[in-house]
PDB file of N, CA and C in Angstrom:
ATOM      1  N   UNK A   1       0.853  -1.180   0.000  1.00  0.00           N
ATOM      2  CA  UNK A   1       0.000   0.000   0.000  1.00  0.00           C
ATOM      3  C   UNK A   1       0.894   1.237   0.000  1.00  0.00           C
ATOM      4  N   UNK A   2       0.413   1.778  -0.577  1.00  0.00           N
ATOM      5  CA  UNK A   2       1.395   3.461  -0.844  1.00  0.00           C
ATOM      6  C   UNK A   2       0.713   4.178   0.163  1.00  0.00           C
ATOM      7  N   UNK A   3       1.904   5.094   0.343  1.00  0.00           N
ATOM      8  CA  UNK A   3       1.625   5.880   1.391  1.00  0.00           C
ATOM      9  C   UNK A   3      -0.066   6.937   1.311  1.00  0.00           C
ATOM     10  N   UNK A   4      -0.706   7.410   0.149  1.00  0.00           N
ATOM     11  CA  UNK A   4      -1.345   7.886  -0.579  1.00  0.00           C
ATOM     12  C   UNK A   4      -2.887   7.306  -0.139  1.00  0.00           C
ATOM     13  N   UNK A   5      -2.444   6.128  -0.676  1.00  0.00           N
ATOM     14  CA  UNK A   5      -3.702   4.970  -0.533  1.00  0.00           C
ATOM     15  C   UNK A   5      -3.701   5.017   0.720  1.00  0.00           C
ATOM     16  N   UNK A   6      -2.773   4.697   2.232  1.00  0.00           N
ATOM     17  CA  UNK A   6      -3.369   4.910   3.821  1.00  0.00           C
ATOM     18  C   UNK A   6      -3.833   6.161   3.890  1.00  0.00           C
ATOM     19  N   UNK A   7      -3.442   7.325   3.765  1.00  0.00           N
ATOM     20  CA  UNK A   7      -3.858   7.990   4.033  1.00  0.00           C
ATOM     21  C   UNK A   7      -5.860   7.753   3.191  1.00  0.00           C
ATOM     22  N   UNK A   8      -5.654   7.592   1.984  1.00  0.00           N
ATOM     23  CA  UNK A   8      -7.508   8.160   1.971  1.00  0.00           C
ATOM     24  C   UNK A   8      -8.455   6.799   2.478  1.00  0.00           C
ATOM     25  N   UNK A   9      -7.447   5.723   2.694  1.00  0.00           N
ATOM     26  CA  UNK A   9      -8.427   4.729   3.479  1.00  0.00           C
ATOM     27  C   UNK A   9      -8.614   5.309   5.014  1.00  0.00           C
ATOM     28  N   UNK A  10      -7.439   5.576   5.495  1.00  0.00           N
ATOM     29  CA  UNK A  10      -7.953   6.282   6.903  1.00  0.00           C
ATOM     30  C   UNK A  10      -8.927   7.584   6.819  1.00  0.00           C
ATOM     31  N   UNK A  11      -8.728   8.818   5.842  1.00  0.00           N
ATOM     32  CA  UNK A  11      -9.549   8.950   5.964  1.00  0.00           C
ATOM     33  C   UNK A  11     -11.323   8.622   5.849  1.00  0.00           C
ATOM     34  N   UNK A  12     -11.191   7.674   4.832  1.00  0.00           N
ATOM     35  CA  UNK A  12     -12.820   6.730   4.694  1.00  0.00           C
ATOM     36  C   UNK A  12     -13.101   6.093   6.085  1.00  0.00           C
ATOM     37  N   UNK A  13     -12.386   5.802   6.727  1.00  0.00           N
ATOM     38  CA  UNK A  13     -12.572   5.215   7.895  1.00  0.00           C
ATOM     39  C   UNK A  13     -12.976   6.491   9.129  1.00  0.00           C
ATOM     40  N   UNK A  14     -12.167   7.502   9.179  1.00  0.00           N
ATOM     41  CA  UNK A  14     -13.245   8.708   9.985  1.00  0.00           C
ATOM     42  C   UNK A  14     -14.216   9.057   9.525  1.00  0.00           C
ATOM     43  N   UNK A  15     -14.078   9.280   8.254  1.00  0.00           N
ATOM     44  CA  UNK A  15     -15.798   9.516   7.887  1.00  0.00           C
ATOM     45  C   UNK A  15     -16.488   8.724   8.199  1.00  0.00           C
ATOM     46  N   UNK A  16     -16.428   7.304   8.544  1.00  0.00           N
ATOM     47  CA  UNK A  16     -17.663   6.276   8.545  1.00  0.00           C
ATOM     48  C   UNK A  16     -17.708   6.345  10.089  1.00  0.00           C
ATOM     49  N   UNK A  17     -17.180   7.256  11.132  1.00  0.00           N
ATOM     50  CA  UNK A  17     -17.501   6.681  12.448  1.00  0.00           C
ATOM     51  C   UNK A  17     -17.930   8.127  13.273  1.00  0.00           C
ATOM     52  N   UNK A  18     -18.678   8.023  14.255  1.00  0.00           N
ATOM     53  CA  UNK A  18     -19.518   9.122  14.328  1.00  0.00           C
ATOM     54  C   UNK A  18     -18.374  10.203  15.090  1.00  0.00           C
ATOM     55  N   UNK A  19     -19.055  11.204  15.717  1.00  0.00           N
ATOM     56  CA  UNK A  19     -18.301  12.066  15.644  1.00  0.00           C
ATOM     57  C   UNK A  19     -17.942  11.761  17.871  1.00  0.00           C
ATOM     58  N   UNK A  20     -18.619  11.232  18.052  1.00  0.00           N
ATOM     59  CA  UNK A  20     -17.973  10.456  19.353  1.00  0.00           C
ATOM     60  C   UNK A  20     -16.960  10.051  19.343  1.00  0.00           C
ATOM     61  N   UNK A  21     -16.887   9.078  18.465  1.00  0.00           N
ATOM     62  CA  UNK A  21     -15.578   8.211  18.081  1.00  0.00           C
ATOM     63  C   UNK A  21     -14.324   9.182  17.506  1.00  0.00           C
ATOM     64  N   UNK A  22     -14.717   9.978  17.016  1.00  0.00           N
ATOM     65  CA  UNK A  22     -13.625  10.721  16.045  1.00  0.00           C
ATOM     66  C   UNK A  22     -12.872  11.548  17.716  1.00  0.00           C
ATOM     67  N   UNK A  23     -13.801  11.871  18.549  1.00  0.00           N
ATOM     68  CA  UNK A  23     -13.251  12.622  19.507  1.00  0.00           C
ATOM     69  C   UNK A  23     -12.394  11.720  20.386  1.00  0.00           C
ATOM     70  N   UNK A  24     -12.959  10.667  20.355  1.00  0.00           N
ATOM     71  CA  UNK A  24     -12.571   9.762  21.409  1.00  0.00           C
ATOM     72  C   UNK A  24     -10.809   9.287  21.196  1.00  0.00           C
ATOM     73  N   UNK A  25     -11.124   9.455  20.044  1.00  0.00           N
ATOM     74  CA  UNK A  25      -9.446   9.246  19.277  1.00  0.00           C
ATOM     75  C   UNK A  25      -8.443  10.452  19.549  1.00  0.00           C
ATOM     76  N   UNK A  26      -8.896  11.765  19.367  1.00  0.00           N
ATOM     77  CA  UNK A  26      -8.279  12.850  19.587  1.00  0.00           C
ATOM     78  C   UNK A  26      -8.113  12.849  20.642  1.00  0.00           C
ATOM     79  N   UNK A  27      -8.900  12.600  21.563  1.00  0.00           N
ATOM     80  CA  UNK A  27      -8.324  12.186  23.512  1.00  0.00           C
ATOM     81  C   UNK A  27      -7.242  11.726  23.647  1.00  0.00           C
ATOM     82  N   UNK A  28      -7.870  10.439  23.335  1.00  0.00           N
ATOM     83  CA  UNK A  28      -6.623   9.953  23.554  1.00  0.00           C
ATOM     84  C   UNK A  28      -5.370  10.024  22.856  1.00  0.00           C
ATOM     85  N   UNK A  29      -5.131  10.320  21.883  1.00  0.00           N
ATOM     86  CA  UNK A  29      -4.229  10.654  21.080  1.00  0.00           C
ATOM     87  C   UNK A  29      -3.353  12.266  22.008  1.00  0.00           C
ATOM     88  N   UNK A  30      -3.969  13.342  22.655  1.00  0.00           N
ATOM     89  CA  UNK A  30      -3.657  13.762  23.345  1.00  0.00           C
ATOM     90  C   UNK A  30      -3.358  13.442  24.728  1.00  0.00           C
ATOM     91  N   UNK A  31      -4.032  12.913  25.020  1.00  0.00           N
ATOM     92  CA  UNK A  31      -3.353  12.210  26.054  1.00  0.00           C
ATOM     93  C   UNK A  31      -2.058  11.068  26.003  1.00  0.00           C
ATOM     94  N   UNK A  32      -1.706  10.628  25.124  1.00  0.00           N
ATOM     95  CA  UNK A  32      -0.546  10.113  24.966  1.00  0.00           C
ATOM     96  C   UNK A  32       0.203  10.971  24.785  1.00  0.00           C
ATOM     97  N   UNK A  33       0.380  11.903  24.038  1.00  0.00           N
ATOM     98  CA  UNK A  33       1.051  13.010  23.574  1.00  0.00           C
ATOM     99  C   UNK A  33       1.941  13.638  25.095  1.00  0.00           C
ATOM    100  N   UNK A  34       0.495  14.107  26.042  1.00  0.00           N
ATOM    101  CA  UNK A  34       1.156  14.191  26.982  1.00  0.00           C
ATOM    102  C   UNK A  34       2.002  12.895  28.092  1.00  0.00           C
ATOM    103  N   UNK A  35       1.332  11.898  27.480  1.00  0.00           N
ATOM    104  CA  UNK A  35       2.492  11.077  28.449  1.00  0.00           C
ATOM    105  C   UNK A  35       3.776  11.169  27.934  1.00  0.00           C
ATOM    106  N   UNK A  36       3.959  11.079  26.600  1.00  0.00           N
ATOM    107  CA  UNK A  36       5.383  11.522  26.041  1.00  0.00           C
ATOM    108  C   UNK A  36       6.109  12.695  26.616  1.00  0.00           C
ATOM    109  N   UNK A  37       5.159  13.611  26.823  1.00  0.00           N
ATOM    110  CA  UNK A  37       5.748  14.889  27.153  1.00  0.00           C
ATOM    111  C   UNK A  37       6.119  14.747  28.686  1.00  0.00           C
ATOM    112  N   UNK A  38       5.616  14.153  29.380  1.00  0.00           N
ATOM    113  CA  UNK A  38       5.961  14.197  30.714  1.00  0.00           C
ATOM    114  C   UNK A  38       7.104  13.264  30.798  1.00  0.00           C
ATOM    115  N   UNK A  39       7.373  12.111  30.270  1.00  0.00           N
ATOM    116  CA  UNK A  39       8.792  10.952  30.113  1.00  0.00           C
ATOM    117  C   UNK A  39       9.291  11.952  29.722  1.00  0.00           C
ATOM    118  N   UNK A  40       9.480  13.115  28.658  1.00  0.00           N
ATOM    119  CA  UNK A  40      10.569  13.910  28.362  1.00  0.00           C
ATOM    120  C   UNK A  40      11.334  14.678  29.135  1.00  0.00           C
ATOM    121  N   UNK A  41       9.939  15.142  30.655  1.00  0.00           N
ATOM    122  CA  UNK A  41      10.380  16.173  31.328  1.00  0.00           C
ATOM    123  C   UNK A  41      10.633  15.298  32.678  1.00  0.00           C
ATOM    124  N   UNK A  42      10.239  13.941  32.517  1.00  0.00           N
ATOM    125  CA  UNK A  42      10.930  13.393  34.363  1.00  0.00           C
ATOM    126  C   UNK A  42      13.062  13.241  33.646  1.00  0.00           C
ATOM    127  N   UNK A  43      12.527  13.154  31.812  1.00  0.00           N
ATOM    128  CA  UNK A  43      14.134  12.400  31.971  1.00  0.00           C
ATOM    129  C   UNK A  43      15.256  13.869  32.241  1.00  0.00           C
ATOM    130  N   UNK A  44      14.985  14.515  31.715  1.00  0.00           N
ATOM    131  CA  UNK A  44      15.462  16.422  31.663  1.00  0.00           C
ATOM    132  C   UNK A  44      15.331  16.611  33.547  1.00  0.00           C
ATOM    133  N   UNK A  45      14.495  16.405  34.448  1.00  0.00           N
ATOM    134  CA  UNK A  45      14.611  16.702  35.662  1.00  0.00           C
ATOM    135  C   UNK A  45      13.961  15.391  36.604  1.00  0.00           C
ATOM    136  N   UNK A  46      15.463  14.497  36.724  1.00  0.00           N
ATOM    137  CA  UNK A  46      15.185  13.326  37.062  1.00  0.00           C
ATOM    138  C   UNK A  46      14.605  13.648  38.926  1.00  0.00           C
ATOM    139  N   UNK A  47      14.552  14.685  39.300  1.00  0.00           N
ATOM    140  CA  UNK A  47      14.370  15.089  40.796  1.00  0.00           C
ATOM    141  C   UNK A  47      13.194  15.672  41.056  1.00  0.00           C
ATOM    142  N   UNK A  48      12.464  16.496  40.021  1.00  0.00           N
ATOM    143  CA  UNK A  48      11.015  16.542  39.689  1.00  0.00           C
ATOM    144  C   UNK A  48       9.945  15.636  40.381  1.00  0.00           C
ATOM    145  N   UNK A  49       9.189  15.970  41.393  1.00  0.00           N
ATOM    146  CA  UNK A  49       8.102  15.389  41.711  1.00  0.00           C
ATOM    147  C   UNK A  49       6.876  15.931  40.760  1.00  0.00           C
ATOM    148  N   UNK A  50       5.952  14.744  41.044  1.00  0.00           N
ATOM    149  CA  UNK A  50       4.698  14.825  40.194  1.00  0.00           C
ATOM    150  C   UNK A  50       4.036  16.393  39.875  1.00  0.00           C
ATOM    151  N   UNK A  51       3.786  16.877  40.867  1.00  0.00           N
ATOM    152  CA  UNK A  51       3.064  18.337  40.735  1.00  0.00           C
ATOM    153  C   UNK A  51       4.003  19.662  39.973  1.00  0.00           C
ATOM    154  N   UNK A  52       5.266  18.923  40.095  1.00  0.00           N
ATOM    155  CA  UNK A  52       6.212  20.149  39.369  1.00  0.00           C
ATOM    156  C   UNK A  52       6.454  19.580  37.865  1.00  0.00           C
ATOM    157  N   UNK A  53       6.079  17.371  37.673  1.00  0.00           N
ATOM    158  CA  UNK A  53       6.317  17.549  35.978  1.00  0.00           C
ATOM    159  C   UNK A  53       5.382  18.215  35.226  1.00  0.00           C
ATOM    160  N   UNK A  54       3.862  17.834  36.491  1.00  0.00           N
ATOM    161  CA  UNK A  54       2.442  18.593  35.783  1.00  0.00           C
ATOM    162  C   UNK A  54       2.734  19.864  35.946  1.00  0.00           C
ATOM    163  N   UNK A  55       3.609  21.039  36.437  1.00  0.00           N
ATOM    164  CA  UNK A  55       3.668  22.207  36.223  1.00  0.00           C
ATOM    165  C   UNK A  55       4.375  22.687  34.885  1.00  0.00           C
ATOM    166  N   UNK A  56       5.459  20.989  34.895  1.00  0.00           N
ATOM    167  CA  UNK A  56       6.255  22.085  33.578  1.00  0.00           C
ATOM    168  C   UNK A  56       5.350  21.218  32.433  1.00  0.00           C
ATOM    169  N   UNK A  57       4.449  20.244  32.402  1.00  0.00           N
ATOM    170  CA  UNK A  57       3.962  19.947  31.301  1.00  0.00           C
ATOM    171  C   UNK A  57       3.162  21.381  30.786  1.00  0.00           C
ATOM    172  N   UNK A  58       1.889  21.563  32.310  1.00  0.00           N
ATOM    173  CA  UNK A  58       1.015  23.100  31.978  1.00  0.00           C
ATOM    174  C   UNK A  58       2.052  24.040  31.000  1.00  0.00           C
ATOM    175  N   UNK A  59       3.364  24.803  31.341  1.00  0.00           N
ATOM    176  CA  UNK A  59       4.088  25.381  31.286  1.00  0.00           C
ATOM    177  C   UNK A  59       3.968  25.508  29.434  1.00  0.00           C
ATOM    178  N   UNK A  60       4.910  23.930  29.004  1.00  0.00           N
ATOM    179  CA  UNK A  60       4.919  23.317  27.876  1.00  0.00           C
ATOM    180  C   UNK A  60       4.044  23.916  26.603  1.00  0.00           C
ATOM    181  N   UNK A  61       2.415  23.364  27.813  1.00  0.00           N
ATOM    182  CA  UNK A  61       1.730  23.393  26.523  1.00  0.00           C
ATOM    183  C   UNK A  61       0.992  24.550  26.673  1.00  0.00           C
ATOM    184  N   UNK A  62       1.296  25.741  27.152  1.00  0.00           N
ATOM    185  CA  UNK A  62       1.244  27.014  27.224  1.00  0.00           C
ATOM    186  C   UNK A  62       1.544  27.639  26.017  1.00  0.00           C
ATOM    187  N   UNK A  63       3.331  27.383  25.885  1.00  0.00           N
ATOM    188  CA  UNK A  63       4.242  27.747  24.933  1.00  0.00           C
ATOM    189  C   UNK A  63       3.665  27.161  23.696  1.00  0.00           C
ATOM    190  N   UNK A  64       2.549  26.317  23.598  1.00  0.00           N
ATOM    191  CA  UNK A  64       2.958  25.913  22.092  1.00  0.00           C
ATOM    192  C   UNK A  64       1.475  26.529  21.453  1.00  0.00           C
ATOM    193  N   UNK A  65       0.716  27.136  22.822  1.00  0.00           N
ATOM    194  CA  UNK A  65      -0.970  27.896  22.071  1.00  0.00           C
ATOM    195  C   UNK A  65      -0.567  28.963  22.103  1.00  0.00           C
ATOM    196  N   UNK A  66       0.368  29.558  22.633  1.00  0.00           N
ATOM    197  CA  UNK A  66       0.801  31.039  22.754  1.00  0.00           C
ATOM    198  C   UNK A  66       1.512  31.036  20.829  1.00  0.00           C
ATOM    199  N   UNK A  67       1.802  30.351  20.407  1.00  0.00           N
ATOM    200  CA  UNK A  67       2.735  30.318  18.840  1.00  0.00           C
ATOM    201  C   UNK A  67       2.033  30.073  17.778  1.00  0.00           C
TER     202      UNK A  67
END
């Protein structure tokens, strides 16, 4: 399959699923996003407790709606 062809089968495949589902994907898809982002910021400040990685995640994704 070419790269071309996944792409418009995936998209045939969001179109066919309601718009629950379409969100439900973007969740979680953000929410992984941020688990990545937080493994990035325990490995950068291995001394970081929980409430300060969730401060510099907030921080993070501050910087990237502010751009």
């Amino acid at each position: 399959m070419q790269p071309g062809d996944a792409i418009a089968y995936q998209v045939l495949r969001y179109r066919s699923m309601t718009g629950e589902q379409r969100l439900s994907i973007a969740l979680d898809l953000h929410e992984l996003a941020c688990d990545l982002a937080r493994s990035g910021i325990r490995a950068r400040h291995p001394d970081a407790d929980a409430a300060a990685v969730e401060r510099l995640l907030r921080k993070r994704l501050e910087l990237v709606r502010s751009t």
